[in-house]
PDB file of N, CA and C in Angstrom:
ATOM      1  N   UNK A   1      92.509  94.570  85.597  1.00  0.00           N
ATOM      2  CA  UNK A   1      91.748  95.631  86.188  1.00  0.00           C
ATOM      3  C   UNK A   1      91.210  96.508  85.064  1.00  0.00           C
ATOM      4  N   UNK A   2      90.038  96.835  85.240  1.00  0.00           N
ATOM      5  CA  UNK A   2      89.191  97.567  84.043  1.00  0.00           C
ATOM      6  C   UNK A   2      89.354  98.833  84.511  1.00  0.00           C
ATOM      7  N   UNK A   3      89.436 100.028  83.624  1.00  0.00           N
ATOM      8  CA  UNK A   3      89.279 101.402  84.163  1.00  0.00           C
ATOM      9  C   UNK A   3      87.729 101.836  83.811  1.00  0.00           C
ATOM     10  N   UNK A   4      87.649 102.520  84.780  1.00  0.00           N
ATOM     11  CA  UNK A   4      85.778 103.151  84.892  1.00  0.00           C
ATOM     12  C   UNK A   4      86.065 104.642  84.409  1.00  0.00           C
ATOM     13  N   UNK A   5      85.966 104.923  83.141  1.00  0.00           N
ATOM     14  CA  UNK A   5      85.941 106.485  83.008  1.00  0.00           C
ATOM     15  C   UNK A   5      84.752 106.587  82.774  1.00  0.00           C
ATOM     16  N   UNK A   6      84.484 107.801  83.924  1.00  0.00           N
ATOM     17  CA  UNK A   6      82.832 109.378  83.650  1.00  0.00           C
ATOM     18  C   UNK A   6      83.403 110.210  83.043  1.00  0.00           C
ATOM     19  N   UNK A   7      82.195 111.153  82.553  1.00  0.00           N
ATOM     20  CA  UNK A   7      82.725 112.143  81.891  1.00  0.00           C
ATOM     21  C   UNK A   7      82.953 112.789  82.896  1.00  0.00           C
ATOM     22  N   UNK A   8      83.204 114.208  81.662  1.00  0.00           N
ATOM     23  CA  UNK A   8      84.022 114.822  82.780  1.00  0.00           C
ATOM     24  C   UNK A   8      83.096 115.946  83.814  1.00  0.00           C
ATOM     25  N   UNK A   9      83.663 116.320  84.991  1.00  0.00           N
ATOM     26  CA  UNK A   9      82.509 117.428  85.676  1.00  0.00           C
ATOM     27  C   UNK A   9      83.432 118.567  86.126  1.00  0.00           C
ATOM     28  N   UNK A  10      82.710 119.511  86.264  1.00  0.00           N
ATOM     29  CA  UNK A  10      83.461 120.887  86.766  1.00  0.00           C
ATOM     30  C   UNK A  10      83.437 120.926  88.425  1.00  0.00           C
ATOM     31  N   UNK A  11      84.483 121.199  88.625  1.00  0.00           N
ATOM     32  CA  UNK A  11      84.712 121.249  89.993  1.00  0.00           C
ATOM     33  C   UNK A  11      84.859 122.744  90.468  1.00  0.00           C
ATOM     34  N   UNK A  12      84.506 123.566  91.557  1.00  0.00           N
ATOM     35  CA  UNK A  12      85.256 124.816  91.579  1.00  0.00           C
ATOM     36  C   UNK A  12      86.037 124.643  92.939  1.00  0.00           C
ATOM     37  N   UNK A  13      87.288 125.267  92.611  1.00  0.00           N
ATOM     38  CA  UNK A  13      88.312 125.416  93.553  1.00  0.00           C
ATOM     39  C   UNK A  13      87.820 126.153  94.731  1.00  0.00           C
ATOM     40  N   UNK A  14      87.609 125.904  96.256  1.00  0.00           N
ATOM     41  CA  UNK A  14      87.240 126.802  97.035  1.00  0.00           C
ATOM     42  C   UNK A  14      88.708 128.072  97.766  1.00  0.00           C
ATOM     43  N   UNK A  15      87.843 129.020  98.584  1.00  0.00           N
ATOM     44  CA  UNK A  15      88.656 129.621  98.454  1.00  0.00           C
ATOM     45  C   UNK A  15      90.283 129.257  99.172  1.00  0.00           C
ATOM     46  N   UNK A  16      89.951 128.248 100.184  1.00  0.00           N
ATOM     47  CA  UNK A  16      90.941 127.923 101.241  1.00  0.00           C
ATOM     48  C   UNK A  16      91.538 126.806 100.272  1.00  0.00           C
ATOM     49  N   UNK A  17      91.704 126.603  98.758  1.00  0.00           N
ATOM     50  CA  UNK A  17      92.649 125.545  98.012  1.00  0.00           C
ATOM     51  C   UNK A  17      92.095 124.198  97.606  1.00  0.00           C
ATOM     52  N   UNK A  18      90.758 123.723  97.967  1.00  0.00           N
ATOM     53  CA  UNK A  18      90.534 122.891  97.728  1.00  0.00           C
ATOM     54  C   UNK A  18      89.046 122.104  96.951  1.00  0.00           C
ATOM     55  N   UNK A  19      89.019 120.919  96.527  1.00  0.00           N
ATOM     56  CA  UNK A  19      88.212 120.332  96.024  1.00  0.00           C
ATOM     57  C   UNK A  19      87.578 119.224  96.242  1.00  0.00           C
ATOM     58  N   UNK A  20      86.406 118.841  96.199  1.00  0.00           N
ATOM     59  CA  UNK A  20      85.834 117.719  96.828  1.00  0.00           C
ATOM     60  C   UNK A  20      85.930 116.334  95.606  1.00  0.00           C
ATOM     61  N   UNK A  21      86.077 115.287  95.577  1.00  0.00           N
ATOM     62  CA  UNK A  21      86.223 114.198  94.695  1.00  0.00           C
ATOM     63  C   UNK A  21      84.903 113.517  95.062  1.00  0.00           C
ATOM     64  N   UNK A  22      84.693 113.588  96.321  1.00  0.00           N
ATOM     65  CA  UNK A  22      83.197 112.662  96.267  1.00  0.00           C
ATOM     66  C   UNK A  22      83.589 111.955  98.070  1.00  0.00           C
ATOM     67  N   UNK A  23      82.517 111.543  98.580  1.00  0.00           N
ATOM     68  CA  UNK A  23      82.610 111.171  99.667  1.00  0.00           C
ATOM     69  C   UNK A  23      82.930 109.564  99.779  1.00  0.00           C
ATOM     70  N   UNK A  24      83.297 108.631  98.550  1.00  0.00           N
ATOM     71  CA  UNK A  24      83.623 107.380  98.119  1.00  0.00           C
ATOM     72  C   UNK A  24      85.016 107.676  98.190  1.00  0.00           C
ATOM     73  N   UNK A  25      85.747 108.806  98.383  1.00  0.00           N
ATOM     74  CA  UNK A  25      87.187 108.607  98.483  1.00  0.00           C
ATOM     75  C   UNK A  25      87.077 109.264  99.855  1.00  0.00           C
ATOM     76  N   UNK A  26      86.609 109.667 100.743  1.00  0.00           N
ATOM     77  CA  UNK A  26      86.496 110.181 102.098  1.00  0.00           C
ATOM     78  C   UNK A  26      88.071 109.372 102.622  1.00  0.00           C
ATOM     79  N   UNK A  27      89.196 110.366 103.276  1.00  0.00           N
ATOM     80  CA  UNK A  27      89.849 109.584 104.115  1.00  0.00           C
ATOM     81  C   UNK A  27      90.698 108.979 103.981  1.00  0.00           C
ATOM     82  N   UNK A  28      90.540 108.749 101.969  1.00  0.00           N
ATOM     83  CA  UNK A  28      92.368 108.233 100.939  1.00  0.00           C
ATOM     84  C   UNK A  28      93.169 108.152 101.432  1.00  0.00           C
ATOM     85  N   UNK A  29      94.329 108.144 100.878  1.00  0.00           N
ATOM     86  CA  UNK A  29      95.222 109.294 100.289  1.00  0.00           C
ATOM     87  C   UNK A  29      95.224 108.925  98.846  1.00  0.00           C
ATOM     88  N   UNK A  30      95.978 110.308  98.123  1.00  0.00           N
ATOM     89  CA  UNK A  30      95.729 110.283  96.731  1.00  0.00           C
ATOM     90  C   UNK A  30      97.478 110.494  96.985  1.00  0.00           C
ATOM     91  N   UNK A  31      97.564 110.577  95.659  1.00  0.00           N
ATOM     92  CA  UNK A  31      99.092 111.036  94.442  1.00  0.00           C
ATOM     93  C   UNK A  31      98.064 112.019  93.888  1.00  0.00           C
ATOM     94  N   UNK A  32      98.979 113.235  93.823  1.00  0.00           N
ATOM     95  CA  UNK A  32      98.802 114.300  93.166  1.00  0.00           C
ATOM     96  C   UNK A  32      99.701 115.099  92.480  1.00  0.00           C
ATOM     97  N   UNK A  33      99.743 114.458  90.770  1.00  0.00           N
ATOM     98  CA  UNK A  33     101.233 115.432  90.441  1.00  0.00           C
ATOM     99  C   UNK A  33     100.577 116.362  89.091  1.00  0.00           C
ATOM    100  N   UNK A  34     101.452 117.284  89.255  1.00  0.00           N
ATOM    101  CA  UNK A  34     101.071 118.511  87.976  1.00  0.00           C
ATOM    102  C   UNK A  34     102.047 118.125  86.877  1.00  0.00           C
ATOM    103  N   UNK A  35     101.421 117.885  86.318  1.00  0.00           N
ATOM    104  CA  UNK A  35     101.775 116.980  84.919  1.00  0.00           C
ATOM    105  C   UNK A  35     102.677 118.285  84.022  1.00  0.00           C
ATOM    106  N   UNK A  36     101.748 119.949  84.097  1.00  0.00           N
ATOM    107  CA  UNK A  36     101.637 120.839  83.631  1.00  0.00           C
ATOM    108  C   UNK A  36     101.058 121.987  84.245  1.00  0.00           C
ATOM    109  N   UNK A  37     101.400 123.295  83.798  1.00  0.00           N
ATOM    110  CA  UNK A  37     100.363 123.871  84.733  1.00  0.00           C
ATOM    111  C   UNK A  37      98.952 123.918  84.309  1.00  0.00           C
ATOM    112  N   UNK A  38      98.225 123.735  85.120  1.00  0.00           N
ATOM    113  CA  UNK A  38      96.848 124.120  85.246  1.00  0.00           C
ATOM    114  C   UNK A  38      96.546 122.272  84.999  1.00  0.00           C
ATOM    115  N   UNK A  39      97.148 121.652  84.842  1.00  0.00           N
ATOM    116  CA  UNK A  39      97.110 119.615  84.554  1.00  0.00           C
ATOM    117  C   UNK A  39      97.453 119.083  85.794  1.00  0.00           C
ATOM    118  N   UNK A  40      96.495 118.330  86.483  1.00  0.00           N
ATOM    119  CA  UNK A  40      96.940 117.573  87.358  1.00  0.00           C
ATOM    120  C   UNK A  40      96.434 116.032  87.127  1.00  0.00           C
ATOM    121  N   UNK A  41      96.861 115.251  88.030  1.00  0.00           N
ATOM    122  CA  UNK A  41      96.493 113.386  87.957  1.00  0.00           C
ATOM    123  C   UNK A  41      96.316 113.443  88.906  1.00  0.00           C
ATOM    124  N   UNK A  42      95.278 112.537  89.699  1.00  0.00           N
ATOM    125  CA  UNK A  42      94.982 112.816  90.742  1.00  0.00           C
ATOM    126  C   UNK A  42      94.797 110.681  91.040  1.00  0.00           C
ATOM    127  N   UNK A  43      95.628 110.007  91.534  1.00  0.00           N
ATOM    128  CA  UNK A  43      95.731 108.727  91.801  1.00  0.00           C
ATOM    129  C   UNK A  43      95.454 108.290  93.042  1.00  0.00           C
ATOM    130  N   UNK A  44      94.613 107.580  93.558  1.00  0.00           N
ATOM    131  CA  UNK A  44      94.454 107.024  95.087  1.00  0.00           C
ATOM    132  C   UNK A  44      95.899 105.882  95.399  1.00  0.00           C
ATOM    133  N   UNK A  45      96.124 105.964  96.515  1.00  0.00           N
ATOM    134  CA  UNK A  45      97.392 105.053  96.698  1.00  0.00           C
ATOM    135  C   UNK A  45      97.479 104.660  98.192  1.00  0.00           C
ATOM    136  N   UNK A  46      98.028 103.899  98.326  1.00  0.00           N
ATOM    137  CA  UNK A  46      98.613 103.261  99.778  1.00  0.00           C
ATOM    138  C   UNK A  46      99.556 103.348  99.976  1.00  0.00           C
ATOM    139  N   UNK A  47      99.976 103.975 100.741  1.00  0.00           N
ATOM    140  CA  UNK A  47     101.364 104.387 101.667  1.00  0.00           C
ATOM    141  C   UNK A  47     102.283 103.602 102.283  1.00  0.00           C
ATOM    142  N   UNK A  48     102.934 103.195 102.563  1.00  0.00           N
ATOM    143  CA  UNK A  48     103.726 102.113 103.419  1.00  0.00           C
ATOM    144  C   UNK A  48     104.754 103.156 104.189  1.00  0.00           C
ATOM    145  N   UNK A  49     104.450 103.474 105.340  1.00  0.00           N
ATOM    146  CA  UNK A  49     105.469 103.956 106.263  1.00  0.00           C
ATOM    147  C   UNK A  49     107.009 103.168 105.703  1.00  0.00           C
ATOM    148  N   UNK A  50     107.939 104.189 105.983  1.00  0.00           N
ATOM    149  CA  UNK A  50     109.573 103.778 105.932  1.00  0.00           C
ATOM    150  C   UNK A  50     109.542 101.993 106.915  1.00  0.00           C
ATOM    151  N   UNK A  51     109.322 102.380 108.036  1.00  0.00           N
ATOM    152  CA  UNK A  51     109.818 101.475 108.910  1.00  0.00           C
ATOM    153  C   UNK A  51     108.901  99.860 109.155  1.00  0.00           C
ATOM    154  N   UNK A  52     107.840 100.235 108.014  1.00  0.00           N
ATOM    155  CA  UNK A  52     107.257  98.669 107.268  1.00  0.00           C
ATOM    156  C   UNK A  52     107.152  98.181 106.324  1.00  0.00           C
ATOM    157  N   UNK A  53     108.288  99.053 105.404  1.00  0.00           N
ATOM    158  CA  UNK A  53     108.706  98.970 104.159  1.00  0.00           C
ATOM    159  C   UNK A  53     109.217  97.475 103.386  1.00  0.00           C
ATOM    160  N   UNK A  54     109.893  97.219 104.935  1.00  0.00           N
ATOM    161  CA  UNK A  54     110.934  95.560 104.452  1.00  0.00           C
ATOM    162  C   UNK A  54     109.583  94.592 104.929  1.00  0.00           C
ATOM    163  N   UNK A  55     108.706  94.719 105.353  1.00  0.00           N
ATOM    164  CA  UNK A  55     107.666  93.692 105.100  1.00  0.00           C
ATOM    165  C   UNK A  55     107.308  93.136 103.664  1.00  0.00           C
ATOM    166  N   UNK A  56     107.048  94.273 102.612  1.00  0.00           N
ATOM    167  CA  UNK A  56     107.072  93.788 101.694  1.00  0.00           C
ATOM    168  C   UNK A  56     107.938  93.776 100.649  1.00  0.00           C
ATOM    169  N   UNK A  57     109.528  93.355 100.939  1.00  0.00           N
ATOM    170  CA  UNK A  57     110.086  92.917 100.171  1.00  0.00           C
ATOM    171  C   UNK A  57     110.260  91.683 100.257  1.00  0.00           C
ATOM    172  N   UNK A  58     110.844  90.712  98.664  1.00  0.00           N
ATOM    173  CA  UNK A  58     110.654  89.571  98.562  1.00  0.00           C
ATOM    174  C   UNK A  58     110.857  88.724  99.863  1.00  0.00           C
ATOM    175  N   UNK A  59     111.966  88.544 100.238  1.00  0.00           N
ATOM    176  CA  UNK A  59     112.902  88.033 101.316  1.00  0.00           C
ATOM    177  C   UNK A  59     111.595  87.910 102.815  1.00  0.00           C
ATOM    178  N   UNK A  60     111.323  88.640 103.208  1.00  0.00           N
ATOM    179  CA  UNK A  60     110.829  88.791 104.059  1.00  0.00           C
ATOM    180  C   UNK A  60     109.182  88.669 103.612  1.00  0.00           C
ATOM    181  N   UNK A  61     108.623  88.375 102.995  1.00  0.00           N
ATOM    182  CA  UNK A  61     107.712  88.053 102.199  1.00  0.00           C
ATOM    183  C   UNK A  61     107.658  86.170 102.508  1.00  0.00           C
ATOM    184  N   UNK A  62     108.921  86.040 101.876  1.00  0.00           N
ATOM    185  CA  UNK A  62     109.274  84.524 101.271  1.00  0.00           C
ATOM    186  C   UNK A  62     109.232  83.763 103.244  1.00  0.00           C
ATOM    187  N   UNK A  63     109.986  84.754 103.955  1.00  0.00           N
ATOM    188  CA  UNK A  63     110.436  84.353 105.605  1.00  0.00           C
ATOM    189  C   UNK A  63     108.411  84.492 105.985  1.00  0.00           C
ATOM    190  N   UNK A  64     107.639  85.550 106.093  1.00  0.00           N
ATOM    191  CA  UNK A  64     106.821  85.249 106.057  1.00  0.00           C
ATOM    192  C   UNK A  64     105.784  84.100 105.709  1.00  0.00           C
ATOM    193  N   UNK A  65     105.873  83.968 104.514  1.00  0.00           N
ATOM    194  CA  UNK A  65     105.140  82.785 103.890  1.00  0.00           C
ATOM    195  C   UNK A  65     105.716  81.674 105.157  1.00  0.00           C
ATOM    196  N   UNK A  66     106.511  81.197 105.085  1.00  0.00           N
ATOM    197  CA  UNK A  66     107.382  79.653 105.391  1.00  0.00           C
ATOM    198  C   UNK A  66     106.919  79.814 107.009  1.00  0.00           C
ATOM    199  N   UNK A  67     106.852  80.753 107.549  1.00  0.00           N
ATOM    200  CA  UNK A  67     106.243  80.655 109.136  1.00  0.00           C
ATOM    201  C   UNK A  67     105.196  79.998 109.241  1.00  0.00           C
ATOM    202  N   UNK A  68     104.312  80.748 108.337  1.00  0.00           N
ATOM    203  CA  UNK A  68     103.239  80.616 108.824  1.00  0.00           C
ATOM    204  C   UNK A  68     102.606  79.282 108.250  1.00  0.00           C
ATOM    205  N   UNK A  69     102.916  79.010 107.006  1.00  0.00           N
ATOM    206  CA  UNK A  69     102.874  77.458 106.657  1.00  0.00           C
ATOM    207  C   UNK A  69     103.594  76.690 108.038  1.00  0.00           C
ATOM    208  N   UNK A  70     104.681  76.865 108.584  1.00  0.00           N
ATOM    209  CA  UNK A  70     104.823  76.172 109.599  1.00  0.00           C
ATOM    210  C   UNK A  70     103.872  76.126 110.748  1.00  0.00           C
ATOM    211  N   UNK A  71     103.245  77.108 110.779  1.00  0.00           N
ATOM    212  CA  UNK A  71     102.406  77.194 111.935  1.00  0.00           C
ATOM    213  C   UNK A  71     101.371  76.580 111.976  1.00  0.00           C
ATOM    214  N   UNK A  72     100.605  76.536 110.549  1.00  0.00           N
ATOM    215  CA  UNK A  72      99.818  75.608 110.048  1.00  0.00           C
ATOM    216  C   UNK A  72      99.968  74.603 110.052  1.00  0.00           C
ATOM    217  N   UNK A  73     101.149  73.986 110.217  1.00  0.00           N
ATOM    218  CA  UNK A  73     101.514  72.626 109.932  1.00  0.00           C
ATOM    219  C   UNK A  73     102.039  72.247 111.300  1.00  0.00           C
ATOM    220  N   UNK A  74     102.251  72.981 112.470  1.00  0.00           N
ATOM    221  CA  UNK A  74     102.686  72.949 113.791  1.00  0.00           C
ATOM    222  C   UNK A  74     101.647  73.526 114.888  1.00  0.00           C
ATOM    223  N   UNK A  75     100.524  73.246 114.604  1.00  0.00           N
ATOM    224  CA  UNK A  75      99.364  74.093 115.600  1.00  0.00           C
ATOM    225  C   UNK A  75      99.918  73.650 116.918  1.00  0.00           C
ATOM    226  N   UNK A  76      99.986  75.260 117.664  1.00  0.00           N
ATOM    227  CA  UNK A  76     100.224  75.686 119.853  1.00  0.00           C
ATOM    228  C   UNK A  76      99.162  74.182 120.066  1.00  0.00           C
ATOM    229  N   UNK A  77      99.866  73.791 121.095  1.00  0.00           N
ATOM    230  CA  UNK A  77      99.399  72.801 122.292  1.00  0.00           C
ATOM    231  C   UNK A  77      99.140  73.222 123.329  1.00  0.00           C
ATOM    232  N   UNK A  78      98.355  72.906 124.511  1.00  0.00           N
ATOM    233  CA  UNK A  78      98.544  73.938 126.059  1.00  0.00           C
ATOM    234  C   UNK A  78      99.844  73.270 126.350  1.00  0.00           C
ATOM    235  N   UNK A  79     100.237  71.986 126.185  1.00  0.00           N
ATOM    236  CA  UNK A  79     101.706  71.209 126.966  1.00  0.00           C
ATOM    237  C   UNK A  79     102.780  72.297 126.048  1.00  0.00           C
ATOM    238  N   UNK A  80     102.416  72.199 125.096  1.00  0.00           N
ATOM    239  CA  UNK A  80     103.855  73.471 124.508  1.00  0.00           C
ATOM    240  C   UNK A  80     103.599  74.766 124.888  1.00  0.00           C
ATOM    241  N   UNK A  81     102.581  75.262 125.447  1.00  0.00           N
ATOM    242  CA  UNK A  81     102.509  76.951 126.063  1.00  0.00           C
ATOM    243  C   UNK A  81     103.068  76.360 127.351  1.00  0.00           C
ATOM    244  N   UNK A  82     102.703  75.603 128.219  1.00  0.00           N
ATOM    245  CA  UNK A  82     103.340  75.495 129.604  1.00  0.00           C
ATOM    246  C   UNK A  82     104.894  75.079 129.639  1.00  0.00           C
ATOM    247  N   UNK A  83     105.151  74.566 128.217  1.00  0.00           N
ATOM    248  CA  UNK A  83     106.775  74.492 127.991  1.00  0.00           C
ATOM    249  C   UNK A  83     107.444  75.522 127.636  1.00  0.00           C
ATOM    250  N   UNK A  84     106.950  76.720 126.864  1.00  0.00           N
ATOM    251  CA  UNK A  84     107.382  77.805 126.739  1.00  0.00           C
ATOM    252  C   UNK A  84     107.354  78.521 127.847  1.00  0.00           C
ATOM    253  N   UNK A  85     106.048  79.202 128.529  1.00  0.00           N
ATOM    254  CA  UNK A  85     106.087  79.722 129.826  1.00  0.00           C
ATOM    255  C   UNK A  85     107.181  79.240 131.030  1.00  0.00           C
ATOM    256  N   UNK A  86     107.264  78.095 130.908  1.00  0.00           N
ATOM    257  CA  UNK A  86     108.125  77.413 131.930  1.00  0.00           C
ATOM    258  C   UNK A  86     109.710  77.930 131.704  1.00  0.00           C
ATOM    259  N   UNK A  87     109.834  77.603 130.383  1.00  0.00           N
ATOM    260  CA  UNK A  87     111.508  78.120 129.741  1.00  0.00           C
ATOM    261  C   UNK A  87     111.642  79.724 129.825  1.00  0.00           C
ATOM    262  N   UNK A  88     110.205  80.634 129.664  1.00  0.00           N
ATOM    263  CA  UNK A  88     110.648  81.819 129.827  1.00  0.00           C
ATOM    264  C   UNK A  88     110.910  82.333 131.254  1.00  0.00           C
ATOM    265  N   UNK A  89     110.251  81.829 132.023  1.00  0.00           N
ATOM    266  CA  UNK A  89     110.513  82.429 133.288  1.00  0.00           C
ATOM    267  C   UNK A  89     111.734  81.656 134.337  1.00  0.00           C
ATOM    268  N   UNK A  90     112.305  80.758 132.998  1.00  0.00           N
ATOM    269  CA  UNK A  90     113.934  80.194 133.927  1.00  0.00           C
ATOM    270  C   UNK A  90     114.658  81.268 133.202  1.00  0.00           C
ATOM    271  N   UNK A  91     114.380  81.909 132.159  1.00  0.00           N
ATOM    272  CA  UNK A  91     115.337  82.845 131.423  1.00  0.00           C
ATOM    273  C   UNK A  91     115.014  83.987 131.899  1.00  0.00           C
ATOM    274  N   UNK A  92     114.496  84.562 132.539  1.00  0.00           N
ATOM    275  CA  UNK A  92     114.043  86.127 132.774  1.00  0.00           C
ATOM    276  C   UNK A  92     114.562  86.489 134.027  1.00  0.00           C
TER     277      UNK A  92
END
């Protein structure tokens, strides 16, 4: 990945705290840490909620992968949906 540095531009702080980056980041989210005072970094990032966190760890990654290669390699039939449907509604 190449980094794109512009120079630099003046921004002014409005009065309600804030600053515009440009309408190409409309809607982010950023990382914003104060390095120092009056120094900030300002990083775009992707979030992963807590509770879809274990999606991307290896394990479940690896359980991922192997499904869906199976699935690929096992394409739905209508005779296997009417065998499933059939088995779910003796179980329900």
């Amino acid at each position: 990945m190449q980094a794109i540095m512009s120079a630099p531009t003046v921004k002014v702080i409005g009065a309600n705290g804030q600053i515009s980056l440009g309408k190409q980041f409309a809607g982010r989210q950023v990382l914003v840490e104060e390095q120092e005072t009056g120094v900030w970094l300002i990083r775009t990032a992707t979030v992963i909620p807590d509770n879809e966190r274990w999606l991307h760890e290896a394990q479940a990654s690896s359980d991922l992968d192997r499904a869906v290669n199976w699935s690929i390699q096992n394409p739905a039939s209508e005779s296997q949906a009417d065998t499933v449907l059939a088995d779910a509604d003796g179980k329900a």
